[in-house]
C-alpha atoms as a PDB file:
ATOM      1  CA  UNK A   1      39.239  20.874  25.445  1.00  0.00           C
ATOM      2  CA  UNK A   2      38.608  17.440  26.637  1.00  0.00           C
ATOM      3  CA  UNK A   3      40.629  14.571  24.740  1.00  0.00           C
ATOM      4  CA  UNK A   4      36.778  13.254  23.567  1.00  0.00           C
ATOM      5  CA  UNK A   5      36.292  16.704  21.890  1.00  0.00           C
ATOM      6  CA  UNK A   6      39.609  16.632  20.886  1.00  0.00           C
ATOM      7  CA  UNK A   7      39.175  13.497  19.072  1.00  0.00           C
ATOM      8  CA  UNK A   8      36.350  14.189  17.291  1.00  0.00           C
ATOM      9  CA  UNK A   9      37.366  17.673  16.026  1.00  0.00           C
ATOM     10  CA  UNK A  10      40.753  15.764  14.671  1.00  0.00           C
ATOM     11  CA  UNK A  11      38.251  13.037  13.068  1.00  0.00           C
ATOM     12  CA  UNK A  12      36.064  16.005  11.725  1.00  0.00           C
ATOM     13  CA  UNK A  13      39.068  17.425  10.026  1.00  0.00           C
ATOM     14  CA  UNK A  14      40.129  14.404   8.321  1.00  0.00           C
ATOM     15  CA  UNK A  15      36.674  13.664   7.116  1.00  0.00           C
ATOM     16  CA  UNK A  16      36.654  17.260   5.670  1.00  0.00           C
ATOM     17  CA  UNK A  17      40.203  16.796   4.073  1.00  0.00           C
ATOM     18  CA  UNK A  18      38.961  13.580   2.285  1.00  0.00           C
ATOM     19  CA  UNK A  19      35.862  15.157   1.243  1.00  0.00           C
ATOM     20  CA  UNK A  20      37.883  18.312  -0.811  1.00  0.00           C
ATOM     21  CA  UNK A  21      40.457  15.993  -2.165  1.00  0.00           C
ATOM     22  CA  UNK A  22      37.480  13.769  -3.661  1.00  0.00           C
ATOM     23  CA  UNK A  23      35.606  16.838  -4.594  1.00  0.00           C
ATOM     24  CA  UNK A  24      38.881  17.725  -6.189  1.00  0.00           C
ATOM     25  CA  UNK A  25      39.510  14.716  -8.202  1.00  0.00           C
ATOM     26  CA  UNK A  26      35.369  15.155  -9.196  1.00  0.00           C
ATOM     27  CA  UNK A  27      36.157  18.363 -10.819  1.00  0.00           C
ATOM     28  CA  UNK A  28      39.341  17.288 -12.631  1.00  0.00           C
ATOM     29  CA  UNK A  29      37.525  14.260 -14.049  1.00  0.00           C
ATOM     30  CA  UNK A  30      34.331  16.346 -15.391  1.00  0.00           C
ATOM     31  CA  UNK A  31      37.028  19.232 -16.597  1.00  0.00           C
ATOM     32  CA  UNK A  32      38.804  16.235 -18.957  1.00  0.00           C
ATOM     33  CA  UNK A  33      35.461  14.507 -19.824  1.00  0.00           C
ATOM     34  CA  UNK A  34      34.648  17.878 -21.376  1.00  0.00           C
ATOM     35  CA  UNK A  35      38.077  18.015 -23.406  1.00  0.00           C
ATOM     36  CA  UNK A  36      38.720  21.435 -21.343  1.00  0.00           C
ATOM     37  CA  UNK A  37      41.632  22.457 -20.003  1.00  0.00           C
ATOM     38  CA  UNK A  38      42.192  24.571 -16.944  1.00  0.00           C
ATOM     39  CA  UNK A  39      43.086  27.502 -18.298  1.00  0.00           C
ATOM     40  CA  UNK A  40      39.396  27.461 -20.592  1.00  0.00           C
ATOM     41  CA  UNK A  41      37.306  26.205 -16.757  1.00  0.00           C
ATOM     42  CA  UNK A  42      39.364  29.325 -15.630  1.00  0.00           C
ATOM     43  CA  UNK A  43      38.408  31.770 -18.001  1.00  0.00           C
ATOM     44  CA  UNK A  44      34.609  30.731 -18.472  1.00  0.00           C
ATOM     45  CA  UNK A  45      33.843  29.778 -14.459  1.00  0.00           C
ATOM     46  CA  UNK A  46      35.774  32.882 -13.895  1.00  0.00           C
ATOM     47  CA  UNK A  47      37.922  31.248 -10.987  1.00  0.00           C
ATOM     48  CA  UNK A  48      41.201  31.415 -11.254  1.00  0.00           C
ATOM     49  CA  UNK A  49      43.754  28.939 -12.436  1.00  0.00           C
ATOM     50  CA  UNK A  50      45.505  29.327  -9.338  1.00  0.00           C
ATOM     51  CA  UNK A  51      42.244  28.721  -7.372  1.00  0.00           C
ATOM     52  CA  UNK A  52      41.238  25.756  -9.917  1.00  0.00           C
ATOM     53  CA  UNK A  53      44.729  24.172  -9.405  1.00  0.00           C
ATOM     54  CA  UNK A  54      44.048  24.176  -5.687  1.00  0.00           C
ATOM     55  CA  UNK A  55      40.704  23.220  -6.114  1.00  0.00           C
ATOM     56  CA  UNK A  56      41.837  20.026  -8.397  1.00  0.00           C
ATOM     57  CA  UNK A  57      44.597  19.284  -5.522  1.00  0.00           C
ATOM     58  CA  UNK A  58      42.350  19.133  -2.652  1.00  0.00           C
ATOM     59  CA  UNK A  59      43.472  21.853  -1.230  1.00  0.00           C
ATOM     60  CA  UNK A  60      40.593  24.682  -2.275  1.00  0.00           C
ATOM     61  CA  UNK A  61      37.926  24.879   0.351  1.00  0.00           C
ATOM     62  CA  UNK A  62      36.055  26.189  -2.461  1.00  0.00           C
ATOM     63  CA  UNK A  63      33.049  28.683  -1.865  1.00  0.00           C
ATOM     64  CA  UNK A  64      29.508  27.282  -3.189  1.00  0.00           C
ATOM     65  CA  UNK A  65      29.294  30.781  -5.429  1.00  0.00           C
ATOM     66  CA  UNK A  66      32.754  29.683  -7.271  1.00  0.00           C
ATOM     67  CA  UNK A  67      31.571  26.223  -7.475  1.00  0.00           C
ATOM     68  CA  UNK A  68      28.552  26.906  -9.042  1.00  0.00           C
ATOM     69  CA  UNK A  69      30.340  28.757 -11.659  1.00  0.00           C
ATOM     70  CA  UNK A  70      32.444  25.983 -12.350  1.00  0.00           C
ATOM     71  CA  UNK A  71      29.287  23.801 -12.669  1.00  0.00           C
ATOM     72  CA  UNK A  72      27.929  26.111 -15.061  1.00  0.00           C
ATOM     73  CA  UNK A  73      30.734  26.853 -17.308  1.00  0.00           C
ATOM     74  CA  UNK A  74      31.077  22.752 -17.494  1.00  0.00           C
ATOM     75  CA  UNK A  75      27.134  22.759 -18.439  1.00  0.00           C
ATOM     76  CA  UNK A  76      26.401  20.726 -15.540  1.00  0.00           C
ATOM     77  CA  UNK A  77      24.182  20.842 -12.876  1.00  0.00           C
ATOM     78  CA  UNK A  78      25.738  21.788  -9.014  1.00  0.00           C
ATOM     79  CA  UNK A  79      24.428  18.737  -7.677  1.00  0.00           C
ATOM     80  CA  UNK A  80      26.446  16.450 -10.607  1.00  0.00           C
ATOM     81  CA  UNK A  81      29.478  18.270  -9.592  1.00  0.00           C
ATOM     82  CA  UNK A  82      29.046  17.519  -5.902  1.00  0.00           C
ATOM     83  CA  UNK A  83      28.360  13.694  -6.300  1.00  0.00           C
ATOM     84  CA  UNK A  84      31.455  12.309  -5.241  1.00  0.00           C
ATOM     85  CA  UNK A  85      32.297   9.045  -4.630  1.00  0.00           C
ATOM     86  CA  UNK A  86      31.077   5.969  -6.699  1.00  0.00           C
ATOM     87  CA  UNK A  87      28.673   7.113  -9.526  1.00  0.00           C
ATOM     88  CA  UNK A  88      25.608   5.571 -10.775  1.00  0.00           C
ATOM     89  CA  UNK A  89      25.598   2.822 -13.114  1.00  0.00           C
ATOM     90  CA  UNK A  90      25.715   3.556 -16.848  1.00  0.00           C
ATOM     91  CA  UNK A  91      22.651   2.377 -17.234  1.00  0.00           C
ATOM     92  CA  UNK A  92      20.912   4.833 -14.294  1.00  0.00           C
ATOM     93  CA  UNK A  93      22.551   7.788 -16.119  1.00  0.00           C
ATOM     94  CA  UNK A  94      21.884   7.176 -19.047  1.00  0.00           C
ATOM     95  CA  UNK A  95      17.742   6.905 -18.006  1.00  0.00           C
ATOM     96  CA  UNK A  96      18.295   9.880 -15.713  1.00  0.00           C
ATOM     97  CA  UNK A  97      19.391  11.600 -18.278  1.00  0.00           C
ATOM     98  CA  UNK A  98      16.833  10.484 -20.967  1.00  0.00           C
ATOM     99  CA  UNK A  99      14.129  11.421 -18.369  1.00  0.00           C
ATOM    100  CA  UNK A 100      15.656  14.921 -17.343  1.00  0.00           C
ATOM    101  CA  UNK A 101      14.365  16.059 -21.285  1.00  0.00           C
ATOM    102  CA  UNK A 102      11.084  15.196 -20.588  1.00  0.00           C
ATOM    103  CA  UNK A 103       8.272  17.550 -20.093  1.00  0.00           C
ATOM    104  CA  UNK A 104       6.432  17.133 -16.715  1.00  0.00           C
ATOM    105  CA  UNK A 105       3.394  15.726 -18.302  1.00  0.00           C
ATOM    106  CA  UNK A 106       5.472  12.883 -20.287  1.00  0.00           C
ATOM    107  CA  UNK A 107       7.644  12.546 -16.944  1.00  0.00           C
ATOM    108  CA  UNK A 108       4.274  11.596 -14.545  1.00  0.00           C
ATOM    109  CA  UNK A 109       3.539   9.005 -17.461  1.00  0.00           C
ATOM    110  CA  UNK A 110       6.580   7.692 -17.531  1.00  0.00           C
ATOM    111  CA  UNK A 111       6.189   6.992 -13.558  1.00  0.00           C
ATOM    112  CA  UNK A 112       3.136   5.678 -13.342  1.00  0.00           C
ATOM    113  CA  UNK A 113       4.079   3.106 -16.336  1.00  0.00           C
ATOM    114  CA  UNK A 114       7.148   2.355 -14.254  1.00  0.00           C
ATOM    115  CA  UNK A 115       5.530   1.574 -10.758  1.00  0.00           C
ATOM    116  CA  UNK A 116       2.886  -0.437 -12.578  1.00  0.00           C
ATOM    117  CA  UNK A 117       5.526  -2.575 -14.240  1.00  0.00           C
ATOM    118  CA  UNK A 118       7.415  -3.357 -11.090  1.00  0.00           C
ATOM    119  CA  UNK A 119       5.111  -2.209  -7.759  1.00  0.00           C
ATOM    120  CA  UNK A 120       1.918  -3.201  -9.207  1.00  0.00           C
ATOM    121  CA  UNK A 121       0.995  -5.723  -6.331  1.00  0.00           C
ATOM    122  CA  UNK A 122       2.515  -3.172  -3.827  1.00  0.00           C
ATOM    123  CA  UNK A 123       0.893  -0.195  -4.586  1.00  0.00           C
ATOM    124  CA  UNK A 124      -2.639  -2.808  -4.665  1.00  0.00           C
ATOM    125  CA  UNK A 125      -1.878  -3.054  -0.900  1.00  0.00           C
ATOM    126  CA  UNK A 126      -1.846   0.965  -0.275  1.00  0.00           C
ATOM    127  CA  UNK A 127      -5.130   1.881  -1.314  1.00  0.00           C
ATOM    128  CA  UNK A 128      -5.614   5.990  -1.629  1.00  0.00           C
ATOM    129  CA  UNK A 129      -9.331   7.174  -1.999  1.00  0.00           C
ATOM    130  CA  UNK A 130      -9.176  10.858  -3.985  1.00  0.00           C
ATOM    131  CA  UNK A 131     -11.928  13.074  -4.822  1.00  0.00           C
ATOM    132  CA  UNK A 132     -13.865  16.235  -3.952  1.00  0.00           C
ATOM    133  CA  UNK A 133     -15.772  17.006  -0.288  1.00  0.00           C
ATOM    134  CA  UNK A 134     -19.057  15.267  -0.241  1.00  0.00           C
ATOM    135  CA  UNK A 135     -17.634  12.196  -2.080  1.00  0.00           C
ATOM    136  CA  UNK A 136     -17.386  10.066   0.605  1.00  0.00           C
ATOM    137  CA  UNK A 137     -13.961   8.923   1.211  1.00  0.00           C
ATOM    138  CA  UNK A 138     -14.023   8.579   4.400  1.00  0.00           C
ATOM    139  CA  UNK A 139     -17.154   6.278   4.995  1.00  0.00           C
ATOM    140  CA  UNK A 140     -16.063   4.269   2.388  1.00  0.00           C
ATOM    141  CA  UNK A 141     -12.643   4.424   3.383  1.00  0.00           C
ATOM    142  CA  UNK A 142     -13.634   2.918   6.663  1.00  0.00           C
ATOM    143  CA  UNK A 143     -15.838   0.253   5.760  1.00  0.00           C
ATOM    144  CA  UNK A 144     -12.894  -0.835   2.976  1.00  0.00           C
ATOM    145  CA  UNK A 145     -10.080  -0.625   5.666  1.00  0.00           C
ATOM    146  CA  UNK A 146     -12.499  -2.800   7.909  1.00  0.00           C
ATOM    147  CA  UNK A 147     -12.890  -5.424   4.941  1.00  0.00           C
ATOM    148  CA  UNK A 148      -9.477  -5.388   4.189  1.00  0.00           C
ATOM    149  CA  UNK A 149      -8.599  -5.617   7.403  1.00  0.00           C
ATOM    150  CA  UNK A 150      -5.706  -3.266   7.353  1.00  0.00           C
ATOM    151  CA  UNK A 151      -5.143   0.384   9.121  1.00  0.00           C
ATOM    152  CA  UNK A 152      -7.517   3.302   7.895  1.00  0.00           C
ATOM    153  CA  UNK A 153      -5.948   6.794   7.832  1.00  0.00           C
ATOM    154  CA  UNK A 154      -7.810  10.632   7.530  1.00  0.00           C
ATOM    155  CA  UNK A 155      -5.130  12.823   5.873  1.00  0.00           C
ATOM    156  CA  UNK A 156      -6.604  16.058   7.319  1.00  0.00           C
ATOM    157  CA  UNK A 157      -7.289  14.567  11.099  1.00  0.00           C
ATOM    158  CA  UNK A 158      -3.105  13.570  11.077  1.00  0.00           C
ATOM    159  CA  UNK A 159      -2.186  16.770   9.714  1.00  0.00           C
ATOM    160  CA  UNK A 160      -4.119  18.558  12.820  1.00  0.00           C
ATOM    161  CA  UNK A 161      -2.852  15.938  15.147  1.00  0.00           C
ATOM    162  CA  UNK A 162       0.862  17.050  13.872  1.00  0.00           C
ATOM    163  CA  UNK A 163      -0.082  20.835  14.053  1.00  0.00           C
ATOM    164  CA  UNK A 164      -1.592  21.111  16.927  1.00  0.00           C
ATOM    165  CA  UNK A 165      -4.560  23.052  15.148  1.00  0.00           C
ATOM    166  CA  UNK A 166      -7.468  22.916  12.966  1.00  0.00           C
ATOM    167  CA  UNK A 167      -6.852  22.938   8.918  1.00  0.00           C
ATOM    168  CA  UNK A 168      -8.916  26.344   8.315  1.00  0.00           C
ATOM    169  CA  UNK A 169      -6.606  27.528  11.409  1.00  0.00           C
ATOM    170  CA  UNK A 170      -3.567  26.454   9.848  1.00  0.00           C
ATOM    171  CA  UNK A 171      -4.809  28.053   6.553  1.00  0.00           C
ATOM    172  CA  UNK A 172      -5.676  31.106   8.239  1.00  0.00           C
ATOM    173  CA  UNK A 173      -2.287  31.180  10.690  1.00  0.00           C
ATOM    174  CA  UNK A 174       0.066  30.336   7.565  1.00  0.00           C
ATOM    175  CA  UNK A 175      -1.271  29.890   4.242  1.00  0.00           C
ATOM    176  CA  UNK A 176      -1.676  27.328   1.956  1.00  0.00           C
ATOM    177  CA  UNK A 177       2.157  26.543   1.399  1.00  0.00           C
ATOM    178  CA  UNK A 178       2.110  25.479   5.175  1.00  0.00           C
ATOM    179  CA  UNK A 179      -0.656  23.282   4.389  1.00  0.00           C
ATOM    180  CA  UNK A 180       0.775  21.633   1.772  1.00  0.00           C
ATOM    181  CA  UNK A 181       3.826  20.942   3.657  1.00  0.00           C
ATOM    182  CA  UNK A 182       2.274  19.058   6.118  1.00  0.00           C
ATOM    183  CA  UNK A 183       0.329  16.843   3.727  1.00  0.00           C
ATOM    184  CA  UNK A 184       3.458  16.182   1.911  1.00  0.00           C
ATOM    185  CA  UNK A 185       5.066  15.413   5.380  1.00  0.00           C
ATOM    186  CA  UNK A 186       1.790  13.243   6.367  1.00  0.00           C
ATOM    187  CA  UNK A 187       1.729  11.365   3.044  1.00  0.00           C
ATOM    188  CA  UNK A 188       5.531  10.791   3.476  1.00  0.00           C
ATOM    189  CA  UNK A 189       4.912   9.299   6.701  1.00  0.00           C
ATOM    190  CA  UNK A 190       2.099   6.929   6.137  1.00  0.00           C
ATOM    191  CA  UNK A 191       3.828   5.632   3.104  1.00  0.00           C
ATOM    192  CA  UNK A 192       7.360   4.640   4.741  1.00  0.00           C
ATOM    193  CA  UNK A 193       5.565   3.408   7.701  1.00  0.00           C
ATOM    194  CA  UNK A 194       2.547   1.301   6.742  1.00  0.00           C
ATOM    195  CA  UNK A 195       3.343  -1.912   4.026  1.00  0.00           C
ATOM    196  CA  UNK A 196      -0.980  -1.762   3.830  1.00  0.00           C
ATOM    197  CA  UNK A 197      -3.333   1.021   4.352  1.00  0.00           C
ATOM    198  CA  UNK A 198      -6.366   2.652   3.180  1.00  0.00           C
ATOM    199  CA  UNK A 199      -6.373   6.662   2.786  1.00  0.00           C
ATOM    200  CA  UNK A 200      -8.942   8.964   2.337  1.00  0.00           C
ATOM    201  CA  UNK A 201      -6.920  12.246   0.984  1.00  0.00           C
ATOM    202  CA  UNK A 202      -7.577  15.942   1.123  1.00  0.00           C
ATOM    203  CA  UNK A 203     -10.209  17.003  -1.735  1.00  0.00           C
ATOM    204  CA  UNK A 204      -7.077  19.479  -3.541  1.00  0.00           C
ATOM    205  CA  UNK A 205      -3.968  16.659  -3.081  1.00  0.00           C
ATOM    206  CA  UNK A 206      -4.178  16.477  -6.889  1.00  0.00           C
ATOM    207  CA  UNK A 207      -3.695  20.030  -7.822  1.00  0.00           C
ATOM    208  CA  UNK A 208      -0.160  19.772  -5.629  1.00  0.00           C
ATOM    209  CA  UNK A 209       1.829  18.100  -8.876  1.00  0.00           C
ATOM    210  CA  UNK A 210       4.699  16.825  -6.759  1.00  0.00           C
ATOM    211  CA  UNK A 211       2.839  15.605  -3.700  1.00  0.00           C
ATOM    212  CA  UNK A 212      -0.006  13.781  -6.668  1.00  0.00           C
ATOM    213  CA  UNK A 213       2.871  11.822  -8.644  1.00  0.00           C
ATOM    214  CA  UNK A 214       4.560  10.372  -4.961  1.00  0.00           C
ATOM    215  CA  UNK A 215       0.884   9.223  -3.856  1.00  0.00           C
ATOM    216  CA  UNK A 216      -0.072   7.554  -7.763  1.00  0.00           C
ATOM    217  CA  UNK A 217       3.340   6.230  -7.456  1.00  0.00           C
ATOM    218  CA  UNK A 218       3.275   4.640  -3.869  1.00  0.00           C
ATOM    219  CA  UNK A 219      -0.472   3.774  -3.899  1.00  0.00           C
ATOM    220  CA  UNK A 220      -3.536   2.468  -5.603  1.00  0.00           C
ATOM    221  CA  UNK A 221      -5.505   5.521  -6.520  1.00  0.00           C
ATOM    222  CA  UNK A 222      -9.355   5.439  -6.300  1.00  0.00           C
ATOM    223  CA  UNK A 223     -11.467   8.490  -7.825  1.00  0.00           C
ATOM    224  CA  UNK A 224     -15.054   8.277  -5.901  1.00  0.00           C
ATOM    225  CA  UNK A 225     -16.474  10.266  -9.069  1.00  0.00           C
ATOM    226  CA  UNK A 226     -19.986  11.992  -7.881  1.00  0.00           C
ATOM    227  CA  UNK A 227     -22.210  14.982 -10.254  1.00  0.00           C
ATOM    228  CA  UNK A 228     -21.874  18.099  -8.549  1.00  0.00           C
ATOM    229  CA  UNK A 229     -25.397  18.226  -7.682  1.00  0.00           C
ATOM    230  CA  UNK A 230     -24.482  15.098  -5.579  1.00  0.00           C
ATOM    231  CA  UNK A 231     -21.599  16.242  -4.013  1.00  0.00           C
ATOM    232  CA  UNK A 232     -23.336  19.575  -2.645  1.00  0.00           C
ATOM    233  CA  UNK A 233     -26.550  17.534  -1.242  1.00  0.00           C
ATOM    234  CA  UNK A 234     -23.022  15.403   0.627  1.00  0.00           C
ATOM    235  CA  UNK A 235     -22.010  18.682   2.005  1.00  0.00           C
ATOM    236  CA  UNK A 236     -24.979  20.181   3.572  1.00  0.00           C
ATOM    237  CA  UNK A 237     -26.124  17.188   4.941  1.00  0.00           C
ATOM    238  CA  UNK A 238     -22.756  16.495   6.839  1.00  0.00           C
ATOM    239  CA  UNK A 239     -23.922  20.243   8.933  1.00  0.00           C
ATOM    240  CA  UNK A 240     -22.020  22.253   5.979  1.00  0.00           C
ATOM    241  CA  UNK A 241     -24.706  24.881   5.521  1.00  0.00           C
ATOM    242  CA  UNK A 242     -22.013  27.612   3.726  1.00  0.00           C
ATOM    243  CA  UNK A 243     -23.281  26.358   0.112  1.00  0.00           C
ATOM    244  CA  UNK A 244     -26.723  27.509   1.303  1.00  0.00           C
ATOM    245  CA  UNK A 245     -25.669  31.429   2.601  1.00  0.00           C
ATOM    246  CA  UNK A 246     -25.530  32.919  -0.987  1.00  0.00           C
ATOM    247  CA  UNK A 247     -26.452  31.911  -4.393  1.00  0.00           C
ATOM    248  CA  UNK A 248     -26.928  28.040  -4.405  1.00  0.00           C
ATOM    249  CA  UNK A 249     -26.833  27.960  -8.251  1.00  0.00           C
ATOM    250  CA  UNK A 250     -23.329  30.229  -8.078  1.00  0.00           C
ATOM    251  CA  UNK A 251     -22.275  28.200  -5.802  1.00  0.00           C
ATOM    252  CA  UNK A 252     -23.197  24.565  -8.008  1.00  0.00           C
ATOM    253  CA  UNK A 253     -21.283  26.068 -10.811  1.00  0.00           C
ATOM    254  CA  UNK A 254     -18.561  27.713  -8.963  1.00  0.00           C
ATOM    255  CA  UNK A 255     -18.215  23.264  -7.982  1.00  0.00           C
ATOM    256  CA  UNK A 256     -18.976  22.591 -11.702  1.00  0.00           C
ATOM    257  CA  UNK A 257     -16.059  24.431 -12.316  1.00  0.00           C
ATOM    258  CA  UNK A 258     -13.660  23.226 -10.245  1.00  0.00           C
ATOM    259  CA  UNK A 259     -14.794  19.518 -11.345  1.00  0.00           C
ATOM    260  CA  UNK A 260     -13.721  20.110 -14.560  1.00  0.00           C
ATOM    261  CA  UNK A 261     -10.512  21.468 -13.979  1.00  0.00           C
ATOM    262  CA  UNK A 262      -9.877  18.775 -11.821  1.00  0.00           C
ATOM    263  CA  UNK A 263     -10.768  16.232 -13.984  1.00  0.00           C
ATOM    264  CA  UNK A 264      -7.370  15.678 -16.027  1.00  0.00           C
ATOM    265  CA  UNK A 265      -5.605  14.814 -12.683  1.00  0.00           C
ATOM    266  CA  UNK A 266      -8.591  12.797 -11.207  1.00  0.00           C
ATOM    267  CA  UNK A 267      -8.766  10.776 -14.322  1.00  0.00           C
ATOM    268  CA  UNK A 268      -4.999   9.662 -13.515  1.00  0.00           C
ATOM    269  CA  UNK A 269      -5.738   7.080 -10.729  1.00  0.00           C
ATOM    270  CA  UNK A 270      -6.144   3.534 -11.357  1.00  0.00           C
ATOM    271  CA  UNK A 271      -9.763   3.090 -10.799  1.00  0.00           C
ATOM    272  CA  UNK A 272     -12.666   5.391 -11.133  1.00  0.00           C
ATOM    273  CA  UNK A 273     -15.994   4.459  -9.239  1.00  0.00           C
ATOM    274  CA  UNK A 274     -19.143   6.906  -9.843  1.00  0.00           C
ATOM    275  CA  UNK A 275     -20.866   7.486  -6.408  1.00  0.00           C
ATOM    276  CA  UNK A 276     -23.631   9.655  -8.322  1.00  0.00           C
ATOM    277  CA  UNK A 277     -27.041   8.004  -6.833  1.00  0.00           C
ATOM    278  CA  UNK A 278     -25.466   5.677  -4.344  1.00  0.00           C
ATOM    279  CA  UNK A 279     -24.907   4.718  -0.665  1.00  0.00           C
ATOM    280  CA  UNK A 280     -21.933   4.824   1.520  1.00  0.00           C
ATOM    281  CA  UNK A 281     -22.831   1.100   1.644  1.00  0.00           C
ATOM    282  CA  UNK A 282     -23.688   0.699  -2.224  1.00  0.00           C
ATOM    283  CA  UNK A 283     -20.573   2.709  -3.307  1.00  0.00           C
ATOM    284  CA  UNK A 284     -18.075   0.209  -0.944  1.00  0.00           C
ATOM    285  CA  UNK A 285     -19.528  -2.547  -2.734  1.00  0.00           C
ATOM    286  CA  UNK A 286     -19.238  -1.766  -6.070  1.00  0.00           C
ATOM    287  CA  UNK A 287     -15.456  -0.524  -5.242  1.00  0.00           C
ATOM    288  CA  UNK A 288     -15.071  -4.137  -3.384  1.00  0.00           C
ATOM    289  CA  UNK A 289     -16.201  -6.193  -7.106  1.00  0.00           C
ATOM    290  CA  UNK A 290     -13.877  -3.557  -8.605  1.00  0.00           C
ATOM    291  CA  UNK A 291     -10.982  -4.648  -6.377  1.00  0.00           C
ATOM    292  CA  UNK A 292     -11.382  -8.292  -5.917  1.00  0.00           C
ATOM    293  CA  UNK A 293     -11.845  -8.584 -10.326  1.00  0.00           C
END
């Protein structure tokens, strides 16, 4: 063993040592803020005293198993246990806390009426164009970025640039859940790299809840709204010919369908613009008046 390696092995140990003894000190703290005492954590965790006593000394290099029954038997969370080191301010828990009890519906209002209280003008800069196929987000998209003078990005073309592959080939290779990865990934990426941007997203980014909230919280939504009469005329005439193979009125209200179901999480951006009847270059105007009122 070099003296380098040795070094840093001695420095790894230390850093491990400090780490039980504050996970130690964590655990005694929570264990008194509950009015418990040891030999009660023992009995419902199911650790033993002895084992507790070490673990409160720094000295336990507790398993996660025994540490999550020690989290659960003091009603909290593994994570809560874990968080060593300076807590949050009273003020962070206690809205952490109030906002844990909410249901996920009241939760994505309560973000959205957060980040337009304090990122308002931020999230104006990071404009995010949602909406089915045959909408036109990406023509508009385009001509907006050009305006605006600021980058223009195609979710699905950087998602194949980063796999290497087409989307139905990714869909095909590994499912959906791979897909959705990716966009998360893609969305994360944009977002921590670009202050201004325009976006034209994937038609089904709002049926993904988590990846939906982080996009209407980082950016200014934009629903290009079309009939679904309009949006299959979009589709065949961009070389799509699949809605013509079968039953073209199954297939209108098979798109009816999914319209509607869509429409709750559609109707949660900022700023709704029916394309139904209108240009590439009519629809980027009337978004433009939108914008600049």
């Amino acid at each position: 063993m070099t003296e380098k390696q040795g070094g840093d092995r001695a420095s790894g140990e230390n850093s491990d040592g400090m780490f039980l003894s504050a996970l130690g000190e964590r655990v005694r703290e929570l264990r008194l803020r509950r009015g418990m005492a040891r030999a009660t954590l023992a009995r419902d965790s199911g650790v033993s005293l002895r084992y507790l006593a070490q673990l409160e000394a720094g000295d336990g290099n507790i398993s996660v198993v025994r540490l999550r029954r020690v989290a659960h038997a003091l009603a909290l969370p593994l994570d809560e246990v874990l968080r060593v080191g300076p807590g949050p301010s009273p003020e962070l828990a206690r809205l952490t806390q109030f906002l844990s009890r909410l249901s996920s519906a009241d939760l994505a209002l309560a973000a959205s009426q957060v980040y337009g209280a304090f990122e308002k003008q931020g999230r104006r800069d990071r404009i995010a164009l949602i909406g089915l196929r045959g909408a036109g987000k990406s023509a508009v998209g385009r001509l907006l970025a050009q305006h605006l003078g600021v980058p223009f990005f195609e979710m699905g073309e950087i998602i194949e640039h980063s796999a290497g592959m087409t989307l139905p080939e990714i869909f095909s290779l590994y499912g959906q859940g791979a897909y959705r990865r990716y966009e998360r990934r893609t969305l994360d990426w944009i977002v921590e790299n670009n202050e201004r941007f325009v976006l034209a997203t994937g038609g089904s980014i709002v049926t993904e809840a988590a990846t939906f909230d982080e996009l209407l919280g980082a950016c200014f939504a934009v629903w290009l709204k079309a009939s679904p009469g309009e949006h299959m005329k979009r589709v065949i005439a961009q070389g799509d010919r699949r809605p013509m193979m079968g039953d073209d009125q199954e297939a209108l209200k098979d798109l009816e369908r999914i319209l509607v179901s869509r429409e709750p999480m559609h109707s949660r951006a900022d700023l709704t613009i029916d394309t139904t009847g209108l240009s590439v270059p009519e629809t980027f105007e009337a978004l433009r008046r939108r914008l600049d009122a």
